[in-house]
C-alpha atoms as a PDB file:
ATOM      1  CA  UNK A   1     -11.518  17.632  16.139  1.00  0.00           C
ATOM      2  CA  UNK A   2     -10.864  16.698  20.183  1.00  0.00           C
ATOM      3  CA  UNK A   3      -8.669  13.702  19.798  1.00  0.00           C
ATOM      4  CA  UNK A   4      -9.933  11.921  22.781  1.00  0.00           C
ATOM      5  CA  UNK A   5     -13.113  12.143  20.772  1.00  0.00           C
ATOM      6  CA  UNK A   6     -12.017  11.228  17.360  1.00  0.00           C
ATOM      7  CA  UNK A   7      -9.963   7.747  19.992  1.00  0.00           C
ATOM      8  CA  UNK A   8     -13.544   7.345  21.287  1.00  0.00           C
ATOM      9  CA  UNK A   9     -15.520   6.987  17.916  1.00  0.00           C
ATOM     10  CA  UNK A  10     -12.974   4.739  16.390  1.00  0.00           C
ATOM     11  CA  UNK A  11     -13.108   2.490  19.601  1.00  0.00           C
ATOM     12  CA  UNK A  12     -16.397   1.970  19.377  1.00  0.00           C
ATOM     13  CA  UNK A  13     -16.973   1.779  15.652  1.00  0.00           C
ATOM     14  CA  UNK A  14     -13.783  -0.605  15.158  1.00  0.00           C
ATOM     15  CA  UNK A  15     -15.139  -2.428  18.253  1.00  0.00           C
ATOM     16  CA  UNK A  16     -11.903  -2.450  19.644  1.00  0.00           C
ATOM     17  CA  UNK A  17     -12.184  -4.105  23.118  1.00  0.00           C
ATOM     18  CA  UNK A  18     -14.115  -7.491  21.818  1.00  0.00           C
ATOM     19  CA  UNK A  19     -10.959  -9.231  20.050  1.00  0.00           C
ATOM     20  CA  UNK A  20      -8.283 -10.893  21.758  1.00  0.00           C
ATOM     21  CA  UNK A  21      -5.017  -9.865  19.558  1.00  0.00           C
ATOM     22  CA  UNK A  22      -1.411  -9.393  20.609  1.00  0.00           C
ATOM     23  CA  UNK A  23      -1.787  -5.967  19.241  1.00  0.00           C
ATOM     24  CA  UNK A  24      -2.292  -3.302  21.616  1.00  0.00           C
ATOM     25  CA  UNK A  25      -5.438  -1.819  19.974  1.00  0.00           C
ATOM     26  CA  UNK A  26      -6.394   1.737  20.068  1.00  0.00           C
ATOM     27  CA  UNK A  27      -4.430   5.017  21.127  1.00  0.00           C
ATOM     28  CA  UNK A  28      -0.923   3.462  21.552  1.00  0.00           C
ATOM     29  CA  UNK A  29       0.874   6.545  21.865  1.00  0.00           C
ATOM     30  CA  UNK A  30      -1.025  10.146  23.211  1.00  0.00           C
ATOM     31  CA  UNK A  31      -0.283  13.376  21.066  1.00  0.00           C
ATOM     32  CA  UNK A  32      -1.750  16.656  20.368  1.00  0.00           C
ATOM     33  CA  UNK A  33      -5.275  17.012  21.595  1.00  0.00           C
ATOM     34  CA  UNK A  34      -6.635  18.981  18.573  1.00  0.00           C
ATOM     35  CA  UNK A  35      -6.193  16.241  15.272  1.00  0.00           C
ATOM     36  CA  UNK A  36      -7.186  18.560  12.002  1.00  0.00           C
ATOM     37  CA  UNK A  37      -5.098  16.486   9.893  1.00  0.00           C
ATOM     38  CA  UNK A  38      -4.609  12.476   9.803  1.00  0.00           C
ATOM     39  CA  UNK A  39      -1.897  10.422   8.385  1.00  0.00           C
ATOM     40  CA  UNK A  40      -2.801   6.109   7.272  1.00  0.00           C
ATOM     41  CA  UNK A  41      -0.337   3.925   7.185  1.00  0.00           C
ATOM     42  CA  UNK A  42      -0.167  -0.195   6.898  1.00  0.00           C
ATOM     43  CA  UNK A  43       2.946   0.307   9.583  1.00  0.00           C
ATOM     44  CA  UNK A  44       4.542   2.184  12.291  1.00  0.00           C
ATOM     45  CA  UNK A  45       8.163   2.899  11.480  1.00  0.00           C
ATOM     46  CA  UNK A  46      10.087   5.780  11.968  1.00  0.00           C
ATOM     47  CA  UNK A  47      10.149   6.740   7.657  1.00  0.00           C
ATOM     48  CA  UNK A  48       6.128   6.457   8.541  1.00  0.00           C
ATOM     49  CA  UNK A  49       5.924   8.735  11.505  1.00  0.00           C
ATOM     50  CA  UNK A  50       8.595  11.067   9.844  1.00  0.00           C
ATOM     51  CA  UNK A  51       6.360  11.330   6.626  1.00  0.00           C
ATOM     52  CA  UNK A  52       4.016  11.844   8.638  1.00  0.00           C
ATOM     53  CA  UNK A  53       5.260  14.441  11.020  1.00  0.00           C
ATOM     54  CA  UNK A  54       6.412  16.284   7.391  1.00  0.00           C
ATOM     55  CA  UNK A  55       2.921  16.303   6.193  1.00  0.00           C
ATOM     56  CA  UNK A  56       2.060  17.930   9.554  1.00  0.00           C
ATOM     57  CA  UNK A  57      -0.048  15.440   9.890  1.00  0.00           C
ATOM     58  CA  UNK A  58      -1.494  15.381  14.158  1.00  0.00           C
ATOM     59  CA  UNK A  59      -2.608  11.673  14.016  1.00  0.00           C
ATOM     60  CA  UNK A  60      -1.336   8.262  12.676  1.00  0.00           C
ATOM     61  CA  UNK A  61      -3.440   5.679  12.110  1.00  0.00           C
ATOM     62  CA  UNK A  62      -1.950   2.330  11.405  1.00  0.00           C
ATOM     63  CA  UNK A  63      -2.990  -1.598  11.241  1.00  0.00           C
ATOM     64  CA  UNK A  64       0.437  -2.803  12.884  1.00  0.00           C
ATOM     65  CA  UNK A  65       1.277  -0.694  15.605  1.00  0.00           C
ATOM     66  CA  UNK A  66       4.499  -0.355  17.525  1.00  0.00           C
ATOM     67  CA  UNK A  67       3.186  -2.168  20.838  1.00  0.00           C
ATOM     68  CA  UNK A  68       2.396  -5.952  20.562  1.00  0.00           C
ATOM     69  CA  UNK A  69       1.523  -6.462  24.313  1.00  0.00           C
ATOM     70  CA  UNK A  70       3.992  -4.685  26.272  1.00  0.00           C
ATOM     71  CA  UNK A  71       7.220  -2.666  26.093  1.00  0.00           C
ATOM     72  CA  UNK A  72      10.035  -4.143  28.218  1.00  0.00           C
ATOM     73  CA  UNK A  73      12.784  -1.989  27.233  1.00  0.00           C
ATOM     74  CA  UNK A  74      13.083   1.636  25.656  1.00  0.00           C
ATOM     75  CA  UNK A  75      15.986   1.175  23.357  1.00  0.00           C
ATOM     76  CA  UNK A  76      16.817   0.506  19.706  1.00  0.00           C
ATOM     77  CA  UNK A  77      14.231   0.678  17.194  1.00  0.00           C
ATOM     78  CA  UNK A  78      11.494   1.230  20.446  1.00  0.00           C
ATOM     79  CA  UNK A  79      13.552   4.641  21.330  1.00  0.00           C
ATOM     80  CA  UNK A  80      13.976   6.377  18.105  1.00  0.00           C
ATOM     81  CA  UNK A  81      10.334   5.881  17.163  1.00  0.00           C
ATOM     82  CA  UNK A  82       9.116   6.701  20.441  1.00  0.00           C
ATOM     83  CA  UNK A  83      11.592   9.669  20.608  1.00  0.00           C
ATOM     84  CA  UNK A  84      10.272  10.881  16.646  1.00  0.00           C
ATOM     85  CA  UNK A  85       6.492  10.566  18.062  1.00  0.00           C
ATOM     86  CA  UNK A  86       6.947  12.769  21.253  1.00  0.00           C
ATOM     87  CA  UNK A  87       9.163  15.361  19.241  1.00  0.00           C
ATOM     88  CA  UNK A  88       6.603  15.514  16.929  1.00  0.00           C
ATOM     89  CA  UNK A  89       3.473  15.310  19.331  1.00  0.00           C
ATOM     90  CA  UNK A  90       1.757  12.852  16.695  1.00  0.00           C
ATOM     91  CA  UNK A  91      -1.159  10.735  18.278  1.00  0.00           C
ATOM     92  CA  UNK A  92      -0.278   6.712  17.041  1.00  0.00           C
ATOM     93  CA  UNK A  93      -3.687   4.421  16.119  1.00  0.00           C
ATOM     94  CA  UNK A  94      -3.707   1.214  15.860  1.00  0.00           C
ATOM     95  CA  UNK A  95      -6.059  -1.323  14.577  1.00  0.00           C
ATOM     96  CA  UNK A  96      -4.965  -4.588  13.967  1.00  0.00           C
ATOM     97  CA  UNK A  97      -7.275  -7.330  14.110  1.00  0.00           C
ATOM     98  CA  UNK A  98     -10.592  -5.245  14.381  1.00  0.00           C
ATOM     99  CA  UNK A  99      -9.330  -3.922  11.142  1.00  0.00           C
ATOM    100  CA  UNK A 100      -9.472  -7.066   9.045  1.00  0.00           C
ATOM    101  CA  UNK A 101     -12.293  -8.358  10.630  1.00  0.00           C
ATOM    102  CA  UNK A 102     -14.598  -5.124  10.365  1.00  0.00           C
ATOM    103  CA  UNK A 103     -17.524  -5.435   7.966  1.00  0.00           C
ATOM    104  CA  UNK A 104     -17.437  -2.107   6.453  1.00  0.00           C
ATOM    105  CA  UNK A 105     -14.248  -1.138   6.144  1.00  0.00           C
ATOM    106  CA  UNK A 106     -12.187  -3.982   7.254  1.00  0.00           C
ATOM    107  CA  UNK A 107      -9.313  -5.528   4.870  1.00  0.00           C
ATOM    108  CA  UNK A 108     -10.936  -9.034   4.146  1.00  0.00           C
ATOM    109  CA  UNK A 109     -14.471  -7.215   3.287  1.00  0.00           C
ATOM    110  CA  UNK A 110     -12.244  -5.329   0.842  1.00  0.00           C
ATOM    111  CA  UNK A 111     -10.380  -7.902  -0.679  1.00  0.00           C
ATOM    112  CA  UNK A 112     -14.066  -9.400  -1.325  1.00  0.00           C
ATOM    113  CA  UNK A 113     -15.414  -5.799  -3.020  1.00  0.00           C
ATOM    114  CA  UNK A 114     -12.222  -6.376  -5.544  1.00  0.00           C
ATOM    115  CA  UNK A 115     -13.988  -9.108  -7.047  1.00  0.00           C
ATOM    116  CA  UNK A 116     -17.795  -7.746  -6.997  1.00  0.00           C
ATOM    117  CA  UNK A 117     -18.397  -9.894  -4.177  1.00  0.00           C
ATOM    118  CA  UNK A 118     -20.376  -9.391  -1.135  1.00  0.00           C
ATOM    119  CA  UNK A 119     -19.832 -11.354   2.126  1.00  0.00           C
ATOM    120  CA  UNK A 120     -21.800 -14.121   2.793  1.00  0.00           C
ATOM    121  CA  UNK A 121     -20.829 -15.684   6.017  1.00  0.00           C
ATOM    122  CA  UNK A 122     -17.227 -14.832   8.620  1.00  0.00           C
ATOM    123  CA  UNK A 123     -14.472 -16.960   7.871  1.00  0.00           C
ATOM    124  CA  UNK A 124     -11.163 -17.344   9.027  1.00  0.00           C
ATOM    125  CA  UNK A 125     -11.436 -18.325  13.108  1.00  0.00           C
ATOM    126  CA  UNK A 126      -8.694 -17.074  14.613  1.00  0.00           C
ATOM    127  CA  UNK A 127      -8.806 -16.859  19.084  1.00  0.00           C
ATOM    128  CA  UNK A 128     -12.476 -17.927  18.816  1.00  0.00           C
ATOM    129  CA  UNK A 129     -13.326 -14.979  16.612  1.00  0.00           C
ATOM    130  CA  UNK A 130     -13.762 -14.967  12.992  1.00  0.00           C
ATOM    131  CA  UNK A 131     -12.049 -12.609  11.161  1.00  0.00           C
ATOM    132  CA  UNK A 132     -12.482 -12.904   7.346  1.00  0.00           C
ATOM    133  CA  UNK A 133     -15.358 -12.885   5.359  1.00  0.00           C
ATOM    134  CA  UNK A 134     -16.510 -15.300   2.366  1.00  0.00           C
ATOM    135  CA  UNK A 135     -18.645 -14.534  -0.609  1.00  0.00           C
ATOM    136  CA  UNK A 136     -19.268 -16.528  -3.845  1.00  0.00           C
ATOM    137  CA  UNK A 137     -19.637 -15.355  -7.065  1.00  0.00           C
ATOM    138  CA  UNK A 138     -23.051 -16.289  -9.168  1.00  0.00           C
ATOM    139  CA  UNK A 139     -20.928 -18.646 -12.173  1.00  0.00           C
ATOM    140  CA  UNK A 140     -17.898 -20.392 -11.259  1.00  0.00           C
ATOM    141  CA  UNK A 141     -14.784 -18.275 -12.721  1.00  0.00           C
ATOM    142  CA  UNK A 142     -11.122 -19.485 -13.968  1.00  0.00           C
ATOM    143  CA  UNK A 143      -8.500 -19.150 -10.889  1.00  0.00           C
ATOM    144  CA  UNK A 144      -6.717 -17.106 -13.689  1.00  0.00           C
ATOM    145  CA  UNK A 145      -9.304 -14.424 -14.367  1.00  0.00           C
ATOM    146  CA  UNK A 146      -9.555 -14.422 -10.435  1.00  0.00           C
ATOM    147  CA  UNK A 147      -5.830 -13.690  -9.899  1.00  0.00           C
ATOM    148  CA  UNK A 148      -5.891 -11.220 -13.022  1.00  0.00           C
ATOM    149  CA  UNK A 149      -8.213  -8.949 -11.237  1.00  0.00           C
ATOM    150  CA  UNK A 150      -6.799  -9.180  -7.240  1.00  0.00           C
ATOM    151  CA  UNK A 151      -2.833  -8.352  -9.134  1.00  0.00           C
ATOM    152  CA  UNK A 152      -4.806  -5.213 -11.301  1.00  0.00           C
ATOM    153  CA  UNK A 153      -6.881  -3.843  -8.620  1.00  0.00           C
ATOM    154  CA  UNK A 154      -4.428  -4.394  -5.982  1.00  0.00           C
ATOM    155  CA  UNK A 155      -1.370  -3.003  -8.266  1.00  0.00           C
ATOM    156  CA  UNK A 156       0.899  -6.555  -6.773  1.00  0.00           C
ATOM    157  CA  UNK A 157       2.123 -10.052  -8.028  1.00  0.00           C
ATOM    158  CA  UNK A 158       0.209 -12.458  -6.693  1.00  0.00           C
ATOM    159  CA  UNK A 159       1.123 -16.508  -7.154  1.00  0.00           C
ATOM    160  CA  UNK A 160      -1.279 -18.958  -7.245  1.00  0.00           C
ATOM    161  CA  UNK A 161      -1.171 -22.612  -5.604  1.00  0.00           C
ATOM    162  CA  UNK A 162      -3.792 -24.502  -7.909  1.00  0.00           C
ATOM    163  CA  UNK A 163      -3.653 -27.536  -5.811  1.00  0.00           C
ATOM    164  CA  UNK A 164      -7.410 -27.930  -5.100  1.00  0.00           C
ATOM    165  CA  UNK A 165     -10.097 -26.286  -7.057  1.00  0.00           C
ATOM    166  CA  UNK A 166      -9.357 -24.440 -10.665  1.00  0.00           C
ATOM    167  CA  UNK A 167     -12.877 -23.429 -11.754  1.00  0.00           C
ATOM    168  CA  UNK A 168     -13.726 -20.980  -8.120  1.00  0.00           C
ATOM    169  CA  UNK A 169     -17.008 -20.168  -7.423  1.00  0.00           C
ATOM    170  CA  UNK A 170     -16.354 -19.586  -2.983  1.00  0.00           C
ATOM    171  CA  UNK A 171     -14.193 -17.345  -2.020  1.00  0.00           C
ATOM    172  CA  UNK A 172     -12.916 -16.845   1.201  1.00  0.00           C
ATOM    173  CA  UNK A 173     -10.276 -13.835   2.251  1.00  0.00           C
ATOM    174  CA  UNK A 174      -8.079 -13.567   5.278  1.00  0.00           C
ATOM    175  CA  UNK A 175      -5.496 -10.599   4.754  1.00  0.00           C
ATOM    176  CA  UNK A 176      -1.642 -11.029   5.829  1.00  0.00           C
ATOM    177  CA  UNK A 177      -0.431 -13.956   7.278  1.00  0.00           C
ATOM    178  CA  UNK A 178      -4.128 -15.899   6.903  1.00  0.00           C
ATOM    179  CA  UNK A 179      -2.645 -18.842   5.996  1.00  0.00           C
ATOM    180  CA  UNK A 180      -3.662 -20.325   9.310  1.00  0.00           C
ATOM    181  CA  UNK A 181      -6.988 -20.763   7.846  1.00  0.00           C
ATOM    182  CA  UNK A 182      -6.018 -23.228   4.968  1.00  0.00           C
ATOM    183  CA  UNK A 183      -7.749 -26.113   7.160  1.00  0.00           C
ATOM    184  CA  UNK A 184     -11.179 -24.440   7.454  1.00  0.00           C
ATOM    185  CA  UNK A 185     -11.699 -23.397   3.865  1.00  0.00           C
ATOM    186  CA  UNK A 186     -11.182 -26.892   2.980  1.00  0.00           C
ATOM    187  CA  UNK A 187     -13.498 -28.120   5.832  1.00  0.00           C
ATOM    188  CA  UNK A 188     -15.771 -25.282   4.370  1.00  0.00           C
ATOM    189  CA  UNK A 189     -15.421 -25.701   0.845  1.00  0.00           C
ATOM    190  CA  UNK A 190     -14.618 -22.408   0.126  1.00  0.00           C
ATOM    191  CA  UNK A 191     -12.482 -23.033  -3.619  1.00  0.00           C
ATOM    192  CA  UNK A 192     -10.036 -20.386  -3.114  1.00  0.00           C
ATOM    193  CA  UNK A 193      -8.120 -18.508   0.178  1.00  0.00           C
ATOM    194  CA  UNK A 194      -7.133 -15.414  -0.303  1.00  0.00           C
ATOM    195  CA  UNK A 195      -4.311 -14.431   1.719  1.00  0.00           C
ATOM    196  CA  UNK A 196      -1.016 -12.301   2.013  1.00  0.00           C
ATOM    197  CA  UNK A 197       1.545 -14.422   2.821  1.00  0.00           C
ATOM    198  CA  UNK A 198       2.392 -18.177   2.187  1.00  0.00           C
ATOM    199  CA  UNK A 199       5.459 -20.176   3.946  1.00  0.00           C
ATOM    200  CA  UNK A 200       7.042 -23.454   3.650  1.00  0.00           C
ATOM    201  CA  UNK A 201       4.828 -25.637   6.065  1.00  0.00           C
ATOM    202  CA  UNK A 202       1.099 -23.568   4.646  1.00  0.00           C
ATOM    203  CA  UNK A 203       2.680 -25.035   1.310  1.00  0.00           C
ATOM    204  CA  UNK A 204       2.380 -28.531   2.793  1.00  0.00           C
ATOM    205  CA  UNK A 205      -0.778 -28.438   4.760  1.00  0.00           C
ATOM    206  CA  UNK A 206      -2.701 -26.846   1.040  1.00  0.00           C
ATOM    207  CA  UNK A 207      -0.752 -29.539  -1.208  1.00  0.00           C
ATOM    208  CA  UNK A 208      -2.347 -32.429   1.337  1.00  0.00           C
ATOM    209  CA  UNK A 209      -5.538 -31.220   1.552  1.00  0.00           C
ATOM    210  CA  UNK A 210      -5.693 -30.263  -1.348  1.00  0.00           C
ATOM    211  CA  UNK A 211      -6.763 -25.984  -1.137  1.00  0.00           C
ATOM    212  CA  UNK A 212      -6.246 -23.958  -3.902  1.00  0.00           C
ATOM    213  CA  UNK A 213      -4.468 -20.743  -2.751  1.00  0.00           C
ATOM    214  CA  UNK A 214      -3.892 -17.026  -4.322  1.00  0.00           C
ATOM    215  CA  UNK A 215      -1.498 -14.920  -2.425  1.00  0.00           C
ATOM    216  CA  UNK A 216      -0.845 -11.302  -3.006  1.00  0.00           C
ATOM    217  CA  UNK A 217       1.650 -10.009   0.141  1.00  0.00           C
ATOM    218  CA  UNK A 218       1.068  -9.183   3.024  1.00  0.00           C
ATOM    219  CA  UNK A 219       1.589  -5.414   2.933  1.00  0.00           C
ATOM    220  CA  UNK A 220      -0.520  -5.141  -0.483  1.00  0.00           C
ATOM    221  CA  UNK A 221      -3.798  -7.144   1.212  1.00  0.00           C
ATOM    222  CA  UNK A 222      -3.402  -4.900   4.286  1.00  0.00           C
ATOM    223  CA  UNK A 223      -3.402  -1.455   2.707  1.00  0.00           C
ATOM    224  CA  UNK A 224      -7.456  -1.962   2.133  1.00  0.00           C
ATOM    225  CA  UNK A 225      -8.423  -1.417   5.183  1.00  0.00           C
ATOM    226  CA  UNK A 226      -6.488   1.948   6.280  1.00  0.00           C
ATOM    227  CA  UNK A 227      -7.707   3.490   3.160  1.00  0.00           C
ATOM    228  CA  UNK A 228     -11.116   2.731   3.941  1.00  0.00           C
ATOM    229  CA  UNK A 229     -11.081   3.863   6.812  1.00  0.00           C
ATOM    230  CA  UNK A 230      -9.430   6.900   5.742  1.00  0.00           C
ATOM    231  CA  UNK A 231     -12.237   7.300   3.316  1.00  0.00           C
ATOM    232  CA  UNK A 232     -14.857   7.044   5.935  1.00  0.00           C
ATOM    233  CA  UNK A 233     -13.347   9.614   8.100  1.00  0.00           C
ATOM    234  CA  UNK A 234     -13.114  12.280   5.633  1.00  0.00           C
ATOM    235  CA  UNK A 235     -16.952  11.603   4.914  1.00  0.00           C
ATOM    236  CA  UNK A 236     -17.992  11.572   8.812  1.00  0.00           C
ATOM    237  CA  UNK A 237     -15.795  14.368  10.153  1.00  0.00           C
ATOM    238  CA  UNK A 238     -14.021  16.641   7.279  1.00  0.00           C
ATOM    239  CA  UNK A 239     -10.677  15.603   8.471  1.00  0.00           C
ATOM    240  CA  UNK A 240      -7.791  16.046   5.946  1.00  0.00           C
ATOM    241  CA  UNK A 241      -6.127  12.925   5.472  1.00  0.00           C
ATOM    242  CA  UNK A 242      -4.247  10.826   3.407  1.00  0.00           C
ATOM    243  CA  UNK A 243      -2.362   7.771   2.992  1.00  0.00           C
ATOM    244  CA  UNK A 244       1.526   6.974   3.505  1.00  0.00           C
ATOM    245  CA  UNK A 245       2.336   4.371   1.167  1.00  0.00           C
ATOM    246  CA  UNK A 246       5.889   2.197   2.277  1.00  0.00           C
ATOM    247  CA  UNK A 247       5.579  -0.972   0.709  1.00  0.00           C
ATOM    248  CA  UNK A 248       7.550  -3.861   1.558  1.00  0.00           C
ATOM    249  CA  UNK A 249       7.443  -6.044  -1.181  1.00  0.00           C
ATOM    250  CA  UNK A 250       6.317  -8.629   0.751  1.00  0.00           C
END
């Protein structure tokens, strides 16, 4: 497939121009012009592009990209995986925040599907955009049996902050660092966020509200998406591709 055609569908179906991220969204770096075989990744670094550039892979498709608004200088970690991507002629994708917040394939729609849930309203405003999703299941169900299935289906450890509601019926799920959103699923009264990652102050702000929290790492809640994606491409185009997995632990 012409890449510039296979850039052109994804910006469009991703709907790449309409969210304000720090991300530089779309075809970071140009490759090859004929892509017959696609590598998906959570991450650019240079074990990624390498594994890729093994698998002779002529396009990388990522969520967190190597660009985050600008380059200033071309040295350290910037140069060697700049230097492994032109060697290699692989084409770099990214997607960052029109991944999570897409509503077919995107990582917070995902993290819904996990539990049999559908979305019923965006969630999650982040830049005046919302970019999770929130669904509610038809009985209210233990927070136990909730984080049961997220750590099975996902294949992670996820913790648990019971600090608001313990019998969840709302949902709401905003992949990696969505902790930002703890203040609007209480305002909301969405029982449970769903998130990646959890720090010292998010700890705070859910223990005063109270908001009853599941996290399951930020690399884990992120791999939905990519795969999807992956899984859509195949379907639409025939492409051969596959997924890279580097996980962080984290």
């Amino acid at each position: 497939m012409n890449r510039d055609e296979l850039v052109a569908f994804l910006d469009e179906y991703l709907q790449i121009s309409a969210y304000p991220d720090k991300s530089s969204n779309g075809l970071q770096v140009e490759g090859k012009e004929d892509v017959e075989r696609v590598a998906f990744a959570v991450d650019t670094t240079l074990k990624t592009i390498e594994r890729a550039t093994k698998a002779k892979a002529d396009m990388l498709i990522v969520h967190h990209g190597m660009i985050w608004g600008g380059l200033n200088y071309i040295t350290g970690v910037h140069y060697k995986r700049l230097k492994a991507l032109f060697e290699s002629g692989l084409n770099l994708y990214v997607a960052h925040l029109p991944l999570d917040a897409h509503p077919e394939v995107g990582n917070n729609v995902e993290l819904l599907k996990l539990l049999g849930l559908e979305p019923k309203g965006s969630f999650g405003e982040y830049r005046g955009l919302s970019i999770g999703y929130w669904g509610e299941f038809d009985e209210p169900q233990p927070i136990e049996k909730v984080a049961q299935v997220i750590a099975e289906k996902l294949d992670t450890t996820v913790k648990t902050y019971e600090f608001g509601e313990r019998e969840i019926k709302a949902v709401g799920a905003v992949s990696g660092a969505g902790a930002f959103a703890l203040e609007e699923a209480w305002r909301k009264r969405i029982d449970l966020l769903i998130t990646g990652e959890f720090g010292h102050a998010d700890y705070l702000t859910a223990i005063d509200l109270p908001q009853s929290v599941l996290v399951a790492g930020h690399y884990k809640t992120e791999t939905l998406g990519v795969k999807a994606l992956m899984g859509l491409l195949k379907g639409r185009f025939g492409l051969d591709a596959f997924f890279i997995d580097e996980p962080t632990g984290l």
